[in-house]
C-alpha atoms as a PDB file:
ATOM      1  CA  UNK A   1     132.938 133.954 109.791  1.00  0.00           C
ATOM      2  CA  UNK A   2     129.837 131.968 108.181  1.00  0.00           C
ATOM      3  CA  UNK A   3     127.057 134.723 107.436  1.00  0.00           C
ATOM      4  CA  UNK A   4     123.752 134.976 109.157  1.00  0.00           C
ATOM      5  CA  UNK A   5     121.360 132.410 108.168  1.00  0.00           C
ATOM      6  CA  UNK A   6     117.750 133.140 107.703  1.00  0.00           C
ATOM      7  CA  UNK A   7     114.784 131.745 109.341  1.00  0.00           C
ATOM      8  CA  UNK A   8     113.314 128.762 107.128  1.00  0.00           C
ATOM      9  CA  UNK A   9     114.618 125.146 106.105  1.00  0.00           C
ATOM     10  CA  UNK A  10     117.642 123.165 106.329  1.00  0.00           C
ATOM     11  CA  UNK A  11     119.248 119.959 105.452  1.00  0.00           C
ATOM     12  CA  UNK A  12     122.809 118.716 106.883  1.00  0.00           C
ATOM     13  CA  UNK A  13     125.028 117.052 104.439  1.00  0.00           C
ATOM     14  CA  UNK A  14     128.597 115.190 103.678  1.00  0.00           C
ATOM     15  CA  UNK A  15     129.589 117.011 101.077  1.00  0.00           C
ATOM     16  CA  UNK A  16     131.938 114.163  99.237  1.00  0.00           C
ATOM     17  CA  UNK A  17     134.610 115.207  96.632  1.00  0.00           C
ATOM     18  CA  UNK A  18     136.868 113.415  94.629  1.00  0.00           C
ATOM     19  CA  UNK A  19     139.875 115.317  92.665  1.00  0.00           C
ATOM     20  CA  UNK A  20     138.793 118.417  93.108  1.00  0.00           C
ATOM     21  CA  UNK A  21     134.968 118.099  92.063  1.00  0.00           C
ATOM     22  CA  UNK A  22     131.475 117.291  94.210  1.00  0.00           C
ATOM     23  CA  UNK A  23     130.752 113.468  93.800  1.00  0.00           C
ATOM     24  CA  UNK A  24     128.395 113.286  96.573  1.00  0.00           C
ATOM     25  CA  UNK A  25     126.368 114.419  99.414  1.00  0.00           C
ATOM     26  CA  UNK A  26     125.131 111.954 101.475  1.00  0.00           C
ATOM     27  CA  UNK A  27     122.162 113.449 103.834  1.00  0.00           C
ATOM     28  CA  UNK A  28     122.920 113.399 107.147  1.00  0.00           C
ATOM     29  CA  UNK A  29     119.839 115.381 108.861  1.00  0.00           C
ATOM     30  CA  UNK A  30     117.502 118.262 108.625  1.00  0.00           C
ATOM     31  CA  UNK A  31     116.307 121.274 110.990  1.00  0.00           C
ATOM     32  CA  UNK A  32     114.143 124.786 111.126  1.00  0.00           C
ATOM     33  CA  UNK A  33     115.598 127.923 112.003  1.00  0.00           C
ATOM     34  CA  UNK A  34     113.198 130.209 113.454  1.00  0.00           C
ATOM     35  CA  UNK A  35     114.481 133.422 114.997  1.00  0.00           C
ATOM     36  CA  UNK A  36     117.825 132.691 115.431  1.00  0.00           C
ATOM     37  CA  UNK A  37     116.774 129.068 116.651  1.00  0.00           C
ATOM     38  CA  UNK A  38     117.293 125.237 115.782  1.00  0.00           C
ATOM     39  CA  UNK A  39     114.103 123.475 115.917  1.00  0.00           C
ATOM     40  CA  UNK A  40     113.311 120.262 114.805  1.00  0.00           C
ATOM     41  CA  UNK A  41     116.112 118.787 114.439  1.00  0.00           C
ATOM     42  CA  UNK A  42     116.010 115.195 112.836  1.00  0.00           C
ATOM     43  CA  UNK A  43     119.055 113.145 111.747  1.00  0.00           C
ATOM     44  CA  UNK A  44     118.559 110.565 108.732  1.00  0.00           C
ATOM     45  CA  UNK A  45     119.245 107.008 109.410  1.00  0.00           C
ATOM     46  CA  UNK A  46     120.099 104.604 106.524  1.00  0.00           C
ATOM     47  CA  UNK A  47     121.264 101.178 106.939  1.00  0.00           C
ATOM     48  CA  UNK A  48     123.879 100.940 104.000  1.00  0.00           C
ATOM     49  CA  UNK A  49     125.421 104.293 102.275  1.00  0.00           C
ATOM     50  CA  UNK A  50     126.450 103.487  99.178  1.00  0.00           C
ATOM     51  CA  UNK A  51     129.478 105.627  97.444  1.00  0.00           C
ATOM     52  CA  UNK A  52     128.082 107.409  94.801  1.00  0.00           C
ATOM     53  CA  UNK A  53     130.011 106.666  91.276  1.00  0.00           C
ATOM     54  CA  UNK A  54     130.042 108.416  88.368  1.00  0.00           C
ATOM     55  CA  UNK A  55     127.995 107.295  85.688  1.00  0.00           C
ATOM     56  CA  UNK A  56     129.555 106.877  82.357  1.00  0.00           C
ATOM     57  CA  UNK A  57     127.627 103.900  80.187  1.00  0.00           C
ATOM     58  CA  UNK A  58     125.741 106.493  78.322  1.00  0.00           C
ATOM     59  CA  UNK A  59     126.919 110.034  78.122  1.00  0.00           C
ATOM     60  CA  UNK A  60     124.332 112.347  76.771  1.00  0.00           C
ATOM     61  CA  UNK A  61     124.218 116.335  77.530  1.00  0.00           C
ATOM     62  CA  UNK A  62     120.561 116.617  76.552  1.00  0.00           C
ATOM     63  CA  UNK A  63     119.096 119.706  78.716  1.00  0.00           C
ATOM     64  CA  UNK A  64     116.088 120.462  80.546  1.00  0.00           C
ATOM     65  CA  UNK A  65     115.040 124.358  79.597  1.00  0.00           C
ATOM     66  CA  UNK A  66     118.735 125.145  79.400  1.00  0.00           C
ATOM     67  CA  UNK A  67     118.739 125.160  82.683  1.00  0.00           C
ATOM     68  CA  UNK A  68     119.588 121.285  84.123  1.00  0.00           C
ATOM     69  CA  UNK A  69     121.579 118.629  82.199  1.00  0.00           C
ATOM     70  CA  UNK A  70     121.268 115.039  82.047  1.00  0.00           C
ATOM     71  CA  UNK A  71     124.783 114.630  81.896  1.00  0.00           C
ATOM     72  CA  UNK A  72     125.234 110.427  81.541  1.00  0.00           C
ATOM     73  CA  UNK A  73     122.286 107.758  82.362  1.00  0.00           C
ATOM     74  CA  UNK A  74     122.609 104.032  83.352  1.00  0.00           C
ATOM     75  CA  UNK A  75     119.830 101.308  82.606  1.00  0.00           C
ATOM     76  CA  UNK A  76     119.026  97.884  83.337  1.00  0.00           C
ATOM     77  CA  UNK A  77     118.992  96.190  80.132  1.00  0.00           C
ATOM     78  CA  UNK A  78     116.322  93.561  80.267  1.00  0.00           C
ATOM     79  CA  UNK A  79     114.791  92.233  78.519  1.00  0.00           C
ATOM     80  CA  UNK A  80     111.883  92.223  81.194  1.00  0.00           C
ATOM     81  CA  UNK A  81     108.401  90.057  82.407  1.00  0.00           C
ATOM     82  CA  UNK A  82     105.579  92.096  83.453  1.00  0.00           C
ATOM     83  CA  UNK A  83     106.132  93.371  87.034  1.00  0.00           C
ATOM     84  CA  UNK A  84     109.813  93.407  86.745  1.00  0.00           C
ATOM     85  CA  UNK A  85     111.493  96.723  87.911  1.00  0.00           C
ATOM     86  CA  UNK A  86     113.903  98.770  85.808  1.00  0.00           C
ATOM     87  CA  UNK A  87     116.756 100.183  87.265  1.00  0.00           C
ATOM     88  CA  UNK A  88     117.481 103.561  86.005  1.00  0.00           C
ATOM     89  CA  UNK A  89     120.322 106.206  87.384  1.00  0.00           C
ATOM     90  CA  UNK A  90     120.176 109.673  86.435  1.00  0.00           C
ATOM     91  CA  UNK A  91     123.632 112.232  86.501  1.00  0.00           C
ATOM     92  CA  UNK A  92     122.018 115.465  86.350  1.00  0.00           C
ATOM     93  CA  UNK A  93     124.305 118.740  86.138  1.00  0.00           C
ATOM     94  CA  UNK A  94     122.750 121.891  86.617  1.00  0.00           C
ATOM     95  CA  UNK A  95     123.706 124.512  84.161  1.00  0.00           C
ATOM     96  CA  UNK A  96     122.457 127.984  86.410  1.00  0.00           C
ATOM     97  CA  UNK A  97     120.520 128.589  89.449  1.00  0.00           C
ATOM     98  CA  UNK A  98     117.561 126.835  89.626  1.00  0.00           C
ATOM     99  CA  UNK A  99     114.752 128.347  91.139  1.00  0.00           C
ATOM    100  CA  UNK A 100     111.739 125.506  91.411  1.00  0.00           C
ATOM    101  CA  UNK A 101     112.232 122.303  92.518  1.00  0.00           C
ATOM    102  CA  UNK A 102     111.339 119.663  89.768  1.00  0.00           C
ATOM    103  CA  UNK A 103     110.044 116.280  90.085  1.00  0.00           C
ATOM    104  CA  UNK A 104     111.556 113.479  87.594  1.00  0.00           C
ATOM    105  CA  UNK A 105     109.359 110.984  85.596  1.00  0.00           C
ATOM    106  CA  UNK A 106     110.272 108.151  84.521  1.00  0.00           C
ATOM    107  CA  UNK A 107     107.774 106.163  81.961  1.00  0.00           C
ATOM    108  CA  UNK A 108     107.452 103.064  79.739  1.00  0.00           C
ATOM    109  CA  UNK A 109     105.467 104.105  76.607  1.00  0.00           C
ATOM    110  CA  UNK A 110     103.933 102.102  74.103  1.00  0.00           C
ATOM    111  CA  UNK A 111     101.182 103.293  71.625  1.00  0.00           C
ATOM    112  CA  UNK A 112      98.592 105.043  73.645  1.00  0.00           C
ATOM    113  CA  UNK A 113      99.253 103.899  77.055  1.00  0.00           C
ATOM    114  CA  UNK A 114     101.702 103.987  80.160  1.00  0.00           C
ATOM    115  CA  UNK A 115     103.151 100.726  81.337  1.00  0.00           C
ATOM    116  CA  UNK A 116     105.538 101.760  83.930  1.00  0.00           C
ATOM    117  CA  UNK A 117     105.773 105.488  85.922  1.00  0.00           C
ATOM    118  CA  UNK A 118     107.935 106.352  88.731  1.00  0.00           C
ATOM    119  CA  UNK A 119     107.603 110.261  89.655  1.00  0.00           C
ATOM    120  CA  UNK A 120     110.395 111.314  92.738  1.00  0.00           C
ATOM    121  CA  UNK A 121     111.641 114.946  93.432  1.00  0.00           C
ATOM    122  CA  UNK A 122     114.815 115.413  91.467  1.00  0.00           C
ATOM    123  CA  UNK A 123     117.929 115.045  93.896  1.00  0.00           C
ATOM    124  CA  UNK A 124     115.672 113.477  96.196  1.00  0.00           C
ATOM    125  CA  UNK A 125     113.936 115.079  99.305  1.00  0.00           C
ATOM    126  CA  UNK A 126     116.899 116.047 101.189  1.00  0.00           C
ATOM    127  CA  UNK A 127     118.823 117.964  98.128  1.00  0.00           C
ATOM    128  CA  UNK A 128     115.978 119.517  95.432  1.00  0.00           C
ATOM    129  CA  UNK A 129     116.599 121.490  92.850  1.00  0.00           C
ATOM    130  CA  UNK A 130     116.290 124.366  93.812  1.00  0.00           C
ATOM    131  CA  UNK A 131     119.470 124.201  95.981  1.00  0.00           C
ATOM    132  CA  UNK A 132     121.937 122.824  92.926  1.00  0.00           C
ATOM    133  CA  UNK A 133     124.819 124.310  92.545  1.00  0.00           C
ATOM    134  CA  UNK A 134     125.876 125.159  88.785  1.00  0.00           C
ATOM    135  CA  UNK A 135     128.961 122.996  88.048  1.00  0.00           C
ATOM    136  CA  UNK A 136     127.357 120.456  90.716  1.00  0.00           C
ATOM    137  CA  UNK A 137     126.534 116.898  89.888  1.00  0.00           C
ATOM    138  CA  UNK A 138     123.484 115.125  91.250  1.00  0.00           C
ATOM    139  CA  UNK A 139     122.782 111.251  91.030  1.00  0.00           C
ATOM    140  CA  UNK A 140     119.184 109.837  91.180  1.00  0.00           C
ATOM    141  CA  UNK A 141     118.512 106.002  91.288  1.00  0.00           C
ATOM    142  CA  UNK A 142     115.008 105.166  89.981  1.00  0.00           C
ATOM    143  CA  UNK A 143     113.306 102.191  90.196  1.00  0.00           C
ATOM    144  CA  UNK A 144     111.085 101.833  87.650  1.00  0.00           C
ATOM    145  CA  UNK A 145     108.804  99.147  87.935  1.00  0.00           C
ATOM    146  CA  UNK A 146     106.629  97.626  84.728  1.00  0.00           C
ATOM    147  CA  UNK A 147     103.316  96.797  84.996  1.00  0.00           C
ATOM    148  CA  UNK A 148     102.024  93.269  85.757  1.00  0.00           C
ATOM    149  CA  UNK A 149      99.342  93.654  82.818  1.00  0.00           C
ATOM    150  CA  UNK A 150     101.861  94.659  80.387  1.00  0.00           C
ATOM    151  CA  UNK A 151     101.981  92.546  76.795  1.00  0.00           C
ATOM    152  CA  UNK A 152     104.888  90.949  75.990  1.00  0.00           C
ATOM    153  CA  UNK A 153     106.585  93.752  72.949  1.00  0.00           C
ATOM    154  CA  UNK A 154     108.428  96.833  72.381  1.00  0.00           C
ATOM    155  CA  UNK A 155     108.134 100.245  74.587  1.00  0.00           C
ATOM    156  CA  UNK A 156     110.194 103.022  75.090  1.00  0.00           C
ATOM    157  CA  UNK A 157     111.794 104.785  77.701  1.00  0.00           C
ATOM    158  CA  UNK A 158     111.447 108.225  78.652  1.00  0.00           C
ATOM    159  CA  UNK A 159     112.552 110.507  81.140  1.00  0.00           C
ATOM    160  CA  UNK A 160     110.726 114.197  81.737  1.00  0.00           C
ATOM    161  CA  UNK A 161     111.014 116.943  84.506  1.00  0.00           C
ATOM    162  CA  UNK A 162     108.226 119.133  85.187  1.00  0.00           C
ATOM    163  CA  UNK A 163     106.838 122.096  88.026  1.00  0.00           C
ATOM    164  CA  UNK A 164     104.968 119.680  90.609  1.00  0.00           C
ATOM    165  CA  UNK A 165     102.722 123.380  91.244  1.00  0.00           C
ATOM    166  CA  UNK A 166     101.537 123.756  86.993  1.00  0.00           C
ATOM    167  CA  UNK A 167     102.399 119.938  86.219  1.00  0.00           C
ATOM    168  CA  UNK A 168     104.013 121.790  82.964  1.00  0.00           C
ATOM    169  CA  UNK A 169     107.327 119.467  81.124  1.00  0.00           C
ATOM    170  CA  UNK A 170     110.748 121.554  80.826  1.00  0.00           C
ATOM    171  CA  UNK A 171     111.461 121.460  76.946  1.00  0.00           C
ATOM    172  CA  UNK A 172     114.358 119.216  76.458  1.00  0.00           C
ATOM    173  CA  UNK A 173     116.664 119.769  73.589  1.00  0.00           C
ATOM    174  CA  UNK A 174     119.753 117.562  72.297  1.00  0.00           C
ATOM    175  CA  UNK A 175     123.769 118.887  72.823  1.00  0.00           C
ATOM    176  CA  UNK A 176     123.178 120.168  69.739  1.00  0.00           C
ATOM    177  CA  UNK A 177     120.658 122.189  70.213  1.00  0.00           C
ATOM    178  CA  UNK A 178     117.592 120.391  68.625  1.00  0.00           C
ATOM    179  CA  UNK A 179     114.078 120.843  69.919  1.00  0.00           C
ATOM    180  CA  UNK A 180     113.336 116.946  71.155  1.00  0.00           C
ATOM    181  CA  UNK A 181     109.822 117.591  72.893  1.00  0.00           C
ATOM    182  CA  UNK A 182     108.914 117.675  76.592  1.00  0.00           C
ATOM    183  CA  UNK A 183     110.530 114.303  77.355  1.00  0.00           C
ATOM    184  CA  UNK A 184     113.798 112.486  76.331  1.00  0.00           C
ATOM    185  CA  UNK A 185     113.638 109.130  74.942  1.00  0.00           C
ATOM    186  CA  UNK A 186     116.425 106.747  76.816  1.00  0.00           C
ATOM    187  CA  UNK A 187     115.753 103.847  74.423  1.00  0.00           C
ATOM    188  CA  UNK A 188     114.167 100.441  74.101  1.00  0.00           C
ATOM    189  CA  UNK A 189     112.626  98.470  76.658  1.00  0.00           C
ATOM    190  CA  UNK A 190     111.651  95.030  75.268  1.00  0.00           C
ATOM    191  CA  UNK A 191     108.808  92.758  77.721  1.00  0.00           C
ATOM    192  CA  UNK A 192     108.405  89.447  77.444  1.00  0.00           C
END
């Protein structure tokens, strides 16, 4: 029998797997549980579900206060014009419980200044942190878009998670166990 469930929030979910291991879980709805009871019970409605797909152009194993991997990362390459949006997929892995629920940044850097931010909850709305799974692996698809005013050169690309409530970075170190800072630098974008 399933155990009691306690008052609070919920989300309904496909849970997709693939040889033995999660690959996906595609939202299907969300509801409250107050005393025993369902209440507002919505259902998500998306016109196209894509099948998620493992990511595997650039492997990396960086983590996030020891606690969340970025397991592999896929880019657009560019290069790209002022106003162009970068395509950027995540494949985090969580390495123990998690207990907040992060938001990811995504930024184009250059000396000084931003020229391109994105900021989304990690594992989107419907699946934060907080509910990973260790062993679990989580896709997020960010669109990144550059800004118009941006000169044409050479910026990099980097990718941070940080506590919406303090605004405070995880620490990110390498597979090896390097200190890199409170981002991770994903490379090269070139505008022209």
């Amino acid at each position: 029998s399933w155990p009691a469930a306690k008052d609070g929030s919920y989300f309904i979910a496909l849970w997709v797997y693939y040889g033995g291991q999660q690959v996906q879980a595609i939202p299907v709805g969300r509801f409250d549980l107050a005393g025993g009871q369902v209440d507002r019970l919505a259902s998500y409605s998306f016109p196209t579900i894509v099948a998620w797909s493992r990511l595997g152009e650039t492997p990396l194993g960086a983590s996030y206060a020891k606690t969340i991997e970025l397991a592999a990362y896929e880019r657009s390459q560019g290069p790209f014009a002022p106003g162009d949006t970068l395509h950027l997929a995540l494949q985090w892995r969580p390495l123990s419980p998690v207990k907040v629920n992060y938001v990811v940044t995504a930024q184009i850097v250059g000396p000084g200044r931003l020229y391109g931010q994105v900021d989304l909850p990690a594992g989107g709305e419907w699946h934060p942190t907080a509910s990973w799974r260790p062993g679990e692996e989580v896709r997020d698809d960010l669109p990144l878009r550059i800004a118009p005013h941006t000169p044409a050169g050479r910026y990099r690309l980097i990718v941070a998670l940080y506590d919406p409530a303090t605004m405070e970075r995880l620490p990110v170190r390498s597979p090896t166990g390097q200190n890199l800072g409170d981002a991770l630098d994903l490379g090269e974008v070139v505008v022209r």
